[in-house]
N, C-alpha and C. Protein backbone atom coordinates (compact mmCIF):
# COMPACT_ATOMS: atom_id res chain seq x y z
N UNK A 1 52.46 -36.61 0.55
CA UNK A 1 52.55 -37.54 -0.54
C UNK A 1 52.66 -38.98 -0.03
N UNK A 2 53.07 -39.20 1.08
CA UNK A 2 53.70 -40.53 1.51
C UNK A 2 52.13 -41.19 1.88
N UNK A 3 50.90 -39.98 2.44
CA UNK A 3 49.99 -40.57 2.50
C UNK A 3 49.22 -41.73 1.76
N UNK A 4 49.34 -40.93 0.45
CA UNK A 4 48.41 -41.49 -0.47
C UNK A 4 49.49 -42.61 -1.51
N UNK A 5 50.67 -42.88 -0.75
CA UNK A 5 51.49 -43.62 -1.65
C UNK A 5 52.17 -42.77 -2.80
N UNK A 6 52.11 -41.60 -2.95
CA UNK A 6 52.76 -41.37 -3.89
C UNK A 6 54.41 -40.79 -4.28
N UNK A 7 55.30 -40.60 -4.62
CA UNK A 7 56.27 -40.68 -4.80
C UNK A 7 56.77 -39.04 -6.04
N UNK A 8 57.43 -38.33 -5.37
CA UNK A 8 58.08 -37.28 -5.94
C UNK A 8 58.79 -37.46 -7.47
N UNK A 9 58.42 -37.17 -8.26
CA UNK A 9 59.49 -36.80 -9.76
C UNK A 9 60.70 -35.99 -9.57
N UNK A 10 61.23 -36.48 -9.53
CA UNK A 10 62.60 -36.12 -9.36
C UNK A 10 63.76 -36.69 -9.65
N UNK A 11 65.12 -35.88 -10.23
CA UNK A 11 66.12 -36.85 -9.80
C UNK A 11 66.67 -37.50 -8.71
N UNK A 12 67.64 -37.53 -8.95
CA UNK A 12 68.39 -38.05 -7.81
C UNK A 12 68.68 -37.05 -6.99
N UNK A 13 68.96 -37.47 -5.12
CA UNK A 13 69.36 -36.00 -4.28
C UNK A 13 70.93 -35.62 -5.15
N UNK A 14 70.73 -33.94 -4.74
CA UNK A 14 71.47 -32.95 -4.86
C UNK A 14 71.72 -32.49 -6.86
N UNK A 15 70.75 -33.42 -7.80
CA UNK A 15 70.93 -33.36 -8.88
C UNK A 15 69.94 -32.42 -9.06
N UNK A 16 70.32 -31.42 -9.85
CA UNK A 16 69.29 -30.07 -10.45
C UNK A 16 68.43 -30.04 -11.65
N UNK A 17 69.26 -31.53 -12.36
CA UNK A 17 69.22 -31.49 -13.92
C UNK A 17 67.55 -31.56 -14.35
N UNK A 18 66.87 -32.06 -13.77
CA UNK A 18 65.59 -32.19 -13.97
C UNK A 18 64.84 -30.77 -14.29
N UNK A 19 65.17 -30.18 -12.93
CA UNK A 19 65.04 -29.03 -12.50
C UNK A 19 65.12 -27.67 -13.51
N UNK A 20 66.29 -28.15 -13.72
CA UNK A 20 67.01 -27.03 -14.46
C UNK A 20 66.50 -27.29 -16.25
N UNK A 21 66.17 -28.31 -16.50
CA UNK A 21 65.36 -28.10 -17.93
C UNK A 21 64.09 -27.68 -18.24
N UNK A 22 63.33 -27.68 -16.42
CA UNK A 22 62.29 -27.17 -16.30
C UNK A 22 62.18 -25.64 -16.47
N UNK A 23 63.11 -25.24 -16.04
CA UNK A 23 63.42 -24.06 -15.48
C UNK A 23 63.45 -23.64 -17.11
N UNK A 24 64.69 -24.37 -17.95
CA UNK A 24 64.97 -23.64 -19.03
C UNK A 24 63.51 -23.16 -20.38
N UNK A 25 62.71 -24.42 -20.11
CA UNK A 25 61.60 -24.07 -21.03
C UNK A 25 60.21 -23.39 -20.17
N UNK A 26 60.50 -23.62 -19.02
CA UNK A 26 59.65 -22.20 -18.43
C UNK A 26 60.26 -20.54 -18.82
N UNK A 27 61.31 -20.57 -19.15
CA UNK A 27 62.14 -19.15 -19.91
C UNK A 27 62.14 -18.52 -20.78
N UNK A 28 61.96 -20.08 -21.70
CA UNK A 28 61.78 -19.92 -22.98
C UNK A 28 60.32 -19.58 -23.56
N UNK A 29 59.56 -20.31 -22.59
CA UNK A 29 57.87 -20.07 -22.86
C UNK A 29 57.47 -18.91 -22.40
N UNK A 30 58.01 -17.99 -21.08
CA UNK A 30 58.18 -16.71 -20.93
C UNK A 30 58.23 -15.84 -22.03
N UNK A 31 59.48 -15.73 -22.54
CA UNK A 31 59.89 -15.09 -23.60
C UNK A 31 59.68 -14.83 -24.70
N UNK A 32 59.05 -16.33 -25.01
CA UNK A 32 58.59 -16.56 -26.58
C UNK A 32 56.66 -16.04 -26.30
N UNK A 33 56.23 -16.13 -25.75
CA UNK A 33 55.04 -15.79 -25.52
C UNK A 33 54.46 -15.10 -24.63
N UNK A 34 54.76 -15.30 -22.91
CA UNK A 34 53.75 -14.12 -22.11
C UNK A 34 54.15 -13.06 -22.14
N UNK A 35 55.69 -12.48 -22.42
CA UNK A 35 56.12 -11.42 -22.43
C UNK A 35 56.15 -11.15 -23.61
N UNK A 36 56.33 -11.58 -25.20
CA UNK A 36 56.00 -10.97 -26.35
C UNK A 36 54.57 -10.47 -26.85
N UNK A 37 53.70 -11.82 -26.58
CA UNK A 37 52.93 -11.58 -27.06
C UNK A 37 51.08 -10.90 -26.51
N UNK A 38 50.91 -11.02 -25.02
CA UNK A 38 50.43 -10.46 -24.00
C UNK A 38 50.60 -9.16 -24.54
N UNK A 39 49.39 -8.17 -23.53
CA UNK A 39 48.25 -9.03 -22.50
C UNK A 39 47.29 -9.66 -23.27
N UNK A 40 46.47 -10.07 -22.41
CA UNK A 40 45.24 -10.66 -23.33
C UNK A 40 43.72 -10.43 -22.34
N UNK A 41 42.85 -10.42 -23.25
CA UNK A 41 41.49 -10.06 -23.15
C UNK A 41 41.07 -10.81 -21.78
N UNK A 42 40.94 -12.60 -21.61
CA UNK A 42 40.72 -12.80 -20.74
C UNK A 42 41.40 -14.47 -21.00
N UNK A 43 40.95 -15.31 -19.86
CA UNK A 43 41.48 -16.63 -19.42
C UNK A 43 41.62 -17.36 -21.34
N UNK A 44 40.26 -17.22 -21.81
CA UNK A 44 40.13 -18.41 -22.32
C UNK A 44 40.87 -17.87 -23.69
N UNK A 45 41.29 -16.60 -24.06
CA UNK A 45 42.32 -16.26 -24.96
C UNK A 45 43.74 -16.43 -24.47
N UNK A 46 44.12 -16.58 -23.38
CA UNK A 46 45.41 -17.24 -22.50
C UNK A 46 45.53 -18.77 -22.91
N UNK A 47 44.58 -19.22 -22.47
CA UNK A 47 44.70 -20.91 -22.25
C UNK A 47 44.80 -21.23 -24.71
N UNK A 48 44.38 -20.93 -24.96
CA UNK A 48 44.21 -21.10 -26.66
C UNK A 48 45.82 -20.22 -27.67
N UNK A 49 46.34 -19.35 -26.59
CA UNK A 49 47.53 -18.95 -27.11
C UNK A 49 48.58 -20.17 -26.67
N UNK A 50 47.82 -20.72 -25.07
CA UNK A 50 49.14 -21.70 -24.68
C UNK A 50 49.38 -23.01 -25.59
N UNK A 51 47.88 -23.62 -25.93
CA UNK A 51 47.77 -24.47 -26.59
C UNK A 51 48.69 -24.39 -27.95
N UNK A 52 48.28 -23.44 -28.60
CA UNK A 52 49.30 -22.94 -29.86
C UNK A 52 50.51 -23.10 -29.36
N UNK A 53 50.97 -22.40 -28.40
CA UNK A 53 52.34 -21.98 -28.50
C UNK A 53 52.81 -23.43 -28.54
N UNK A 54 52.51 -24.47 -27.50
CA UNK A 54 52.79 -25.52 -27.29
C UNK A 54 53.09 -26.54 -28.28
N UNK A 55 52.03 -26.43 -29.80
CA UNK A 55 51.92 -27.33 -30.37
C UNK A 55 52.86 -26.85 -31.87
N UNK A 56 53.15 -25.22 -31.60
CA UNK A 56 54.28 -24.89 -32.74
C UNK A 56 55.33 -25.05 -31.65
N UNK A 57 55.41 -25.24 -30.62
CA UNK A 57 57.30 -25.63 -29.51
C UNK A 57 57.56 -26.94 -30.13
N UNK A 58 56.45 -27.64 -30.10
CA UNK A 58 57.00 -29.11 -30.15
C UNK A 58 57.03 -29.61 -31.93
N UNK A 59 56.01 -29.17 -32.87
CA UNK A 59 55.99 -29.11 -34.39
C UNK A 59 56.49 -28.57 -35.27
N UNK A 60 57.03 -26.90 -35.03
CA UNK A 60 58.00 -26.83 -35.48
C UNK A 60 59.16 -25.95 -35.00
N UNK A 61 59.58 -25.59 -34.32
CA UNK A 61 60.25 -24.66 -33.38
C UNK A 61 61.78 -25.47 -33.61
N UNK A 62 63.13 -25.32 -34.02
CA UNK A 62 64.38 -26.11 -34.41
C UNK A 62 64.61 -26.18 -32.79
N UNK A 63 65.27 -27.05 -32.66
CA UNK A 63 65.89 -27.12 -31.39
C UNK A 63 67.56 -27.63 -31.27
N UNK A 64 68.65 -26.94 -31.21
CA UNK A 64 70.05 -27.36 -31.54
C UNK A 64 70.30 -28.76 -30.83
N UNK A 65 69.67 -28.88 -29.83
CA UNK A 65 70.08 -30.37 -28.90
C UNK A 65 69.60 -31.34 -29.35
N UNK A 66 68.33 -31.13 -30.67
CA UNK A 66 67.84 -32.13 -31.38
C UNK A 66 68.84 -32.25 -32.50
N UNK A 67 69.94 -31.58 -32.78
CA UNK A 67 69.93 -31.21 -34.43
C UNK A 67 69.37 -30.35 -34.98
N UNK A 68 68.67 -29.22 -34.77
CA UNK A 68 68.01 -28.58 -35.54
C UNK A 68 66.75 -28.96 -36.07
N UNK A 69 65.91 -29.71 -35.34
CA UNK A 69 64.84 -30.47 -36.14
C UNK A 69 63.58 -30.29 -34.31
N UNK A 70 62.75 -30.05 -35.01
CA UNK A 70 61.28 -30.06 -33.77
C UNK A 70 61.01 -31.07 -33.03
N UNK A 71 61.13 -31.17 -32.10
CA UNK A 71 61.18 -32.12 -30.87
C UNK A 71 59.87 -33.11 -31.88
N UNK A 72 58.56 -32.81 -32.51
CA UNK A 72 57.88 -34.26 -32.73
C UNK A 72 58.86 -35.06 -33.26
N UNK A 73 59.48 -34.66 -34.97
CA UNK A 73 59.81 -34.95 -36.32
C UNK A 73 61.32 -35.77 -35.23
N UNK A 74 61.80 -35.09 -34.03
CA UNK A 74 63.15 -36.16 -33.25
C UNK A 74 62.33 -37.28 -32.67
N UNK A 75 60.83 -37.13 -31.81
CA UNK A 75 60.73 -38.43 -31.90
C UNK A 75 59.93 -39.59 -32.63
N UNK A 76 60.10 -39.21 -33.48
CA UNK A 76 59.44 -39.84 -34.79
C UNK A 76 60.69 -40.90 -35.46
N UNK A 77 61.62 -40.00 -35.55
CA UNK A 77 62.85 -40.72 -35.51
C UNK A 77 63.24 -41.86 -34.87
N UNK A 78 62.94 -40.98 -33.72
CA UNK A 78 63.62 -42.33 -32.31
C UNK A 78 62.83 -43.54 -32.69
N UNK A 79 61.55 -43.59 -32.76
CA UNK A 79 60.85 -44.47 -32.98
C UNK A 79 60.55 -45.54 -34.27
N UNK A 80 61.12 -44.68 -35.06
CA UNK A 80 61.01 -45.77 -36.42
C UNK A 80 62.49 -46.27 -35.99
N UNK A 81 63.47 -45.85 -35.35
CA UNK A 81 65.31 -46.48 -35.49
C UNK A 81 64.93 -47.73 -34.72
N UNK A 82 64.09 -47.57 -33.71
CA UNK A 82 63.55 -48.43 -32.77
C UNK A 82 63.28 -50.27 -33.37
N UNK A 83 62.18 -49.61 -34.33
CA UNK A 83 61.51 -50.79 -35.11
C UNK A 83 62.43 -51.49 -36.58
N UNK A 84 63.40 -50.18 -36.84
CA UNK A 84 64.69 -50.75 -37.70
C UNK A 84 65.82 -51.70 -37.28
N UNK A 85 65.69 -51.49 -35.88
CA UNK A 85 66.58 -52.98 -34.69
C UNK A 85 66.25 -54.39 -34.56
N UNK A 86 67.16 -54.98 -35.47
CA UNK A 86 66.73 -56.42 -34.91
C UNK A 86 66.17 -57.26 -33.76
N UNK A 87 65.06 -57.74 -33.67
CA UNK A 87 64.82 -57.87 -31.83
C UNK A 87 65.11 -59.59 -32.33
N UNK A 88 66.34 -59.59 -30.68
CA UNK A 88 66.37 -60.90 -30.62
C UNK A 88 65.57 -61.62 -29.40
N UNK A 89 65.42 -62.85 -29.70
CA UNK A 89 64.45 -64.05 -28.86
C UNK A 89 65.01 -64.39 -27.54
C-alpha cells in the first residue's frame, strides 16, 4: 500500500471497533440471507439476492441503535437537523 500512496481504513492501533461492526453486519447478512435463504441456481441469482437484501437492510430493516427506524429514513434525519442549524459567518 505504501507503494502506491495509499493508506489503510482503520481505526486507531489496538482499537477493534471498526472491525467489530464489520464483523457484526457480516453476521447479520449471514444469517438473514446466505444461510436462510440459499442455495442458489448460479452467480447472477447470488449477486440480485445481495442487491435486495442490501437495499431492504438499509430501507427498511428497524435497527435499535437507530431508534427503531432504517438506517436511510436515520439519515435523512441527520440531514435535514443539519440544514435546521443556524450557520454562522
Amino acid at each position: 500500500m505504501v507503494e502506491v500512496g495509499a493508506s489503510a481504513s482503520v481505526g486507531s492501533v489496538a482499537d477493534s471497533y471498526d472491525n467489530a461492526m464489520a464483523e457484526a453486519l457480516n453476521g447479520t447478512f449471514k444469517a438473514e440471507l446466505i444461510e436462510h435463504q440459499g442455495p442458489w441456481r448460479d452467480f447472477d441469482e447470488v449477486e440480485r439476492a445481495v442487491f435486495q437484501w442490501v437495499a431492504w437492510y438499509n430501507g427498511e430493516r428497524l435497527h435499535s441503535a437507530l431508534g427503531y427506524v432504517p438506517p436511510d429514513e436515520y439519515e435523512q434525519a441527520y440531514w435535514a437537523s443539519l440544514e435546521e442549524v443556524p450557520q454562522t459567518a
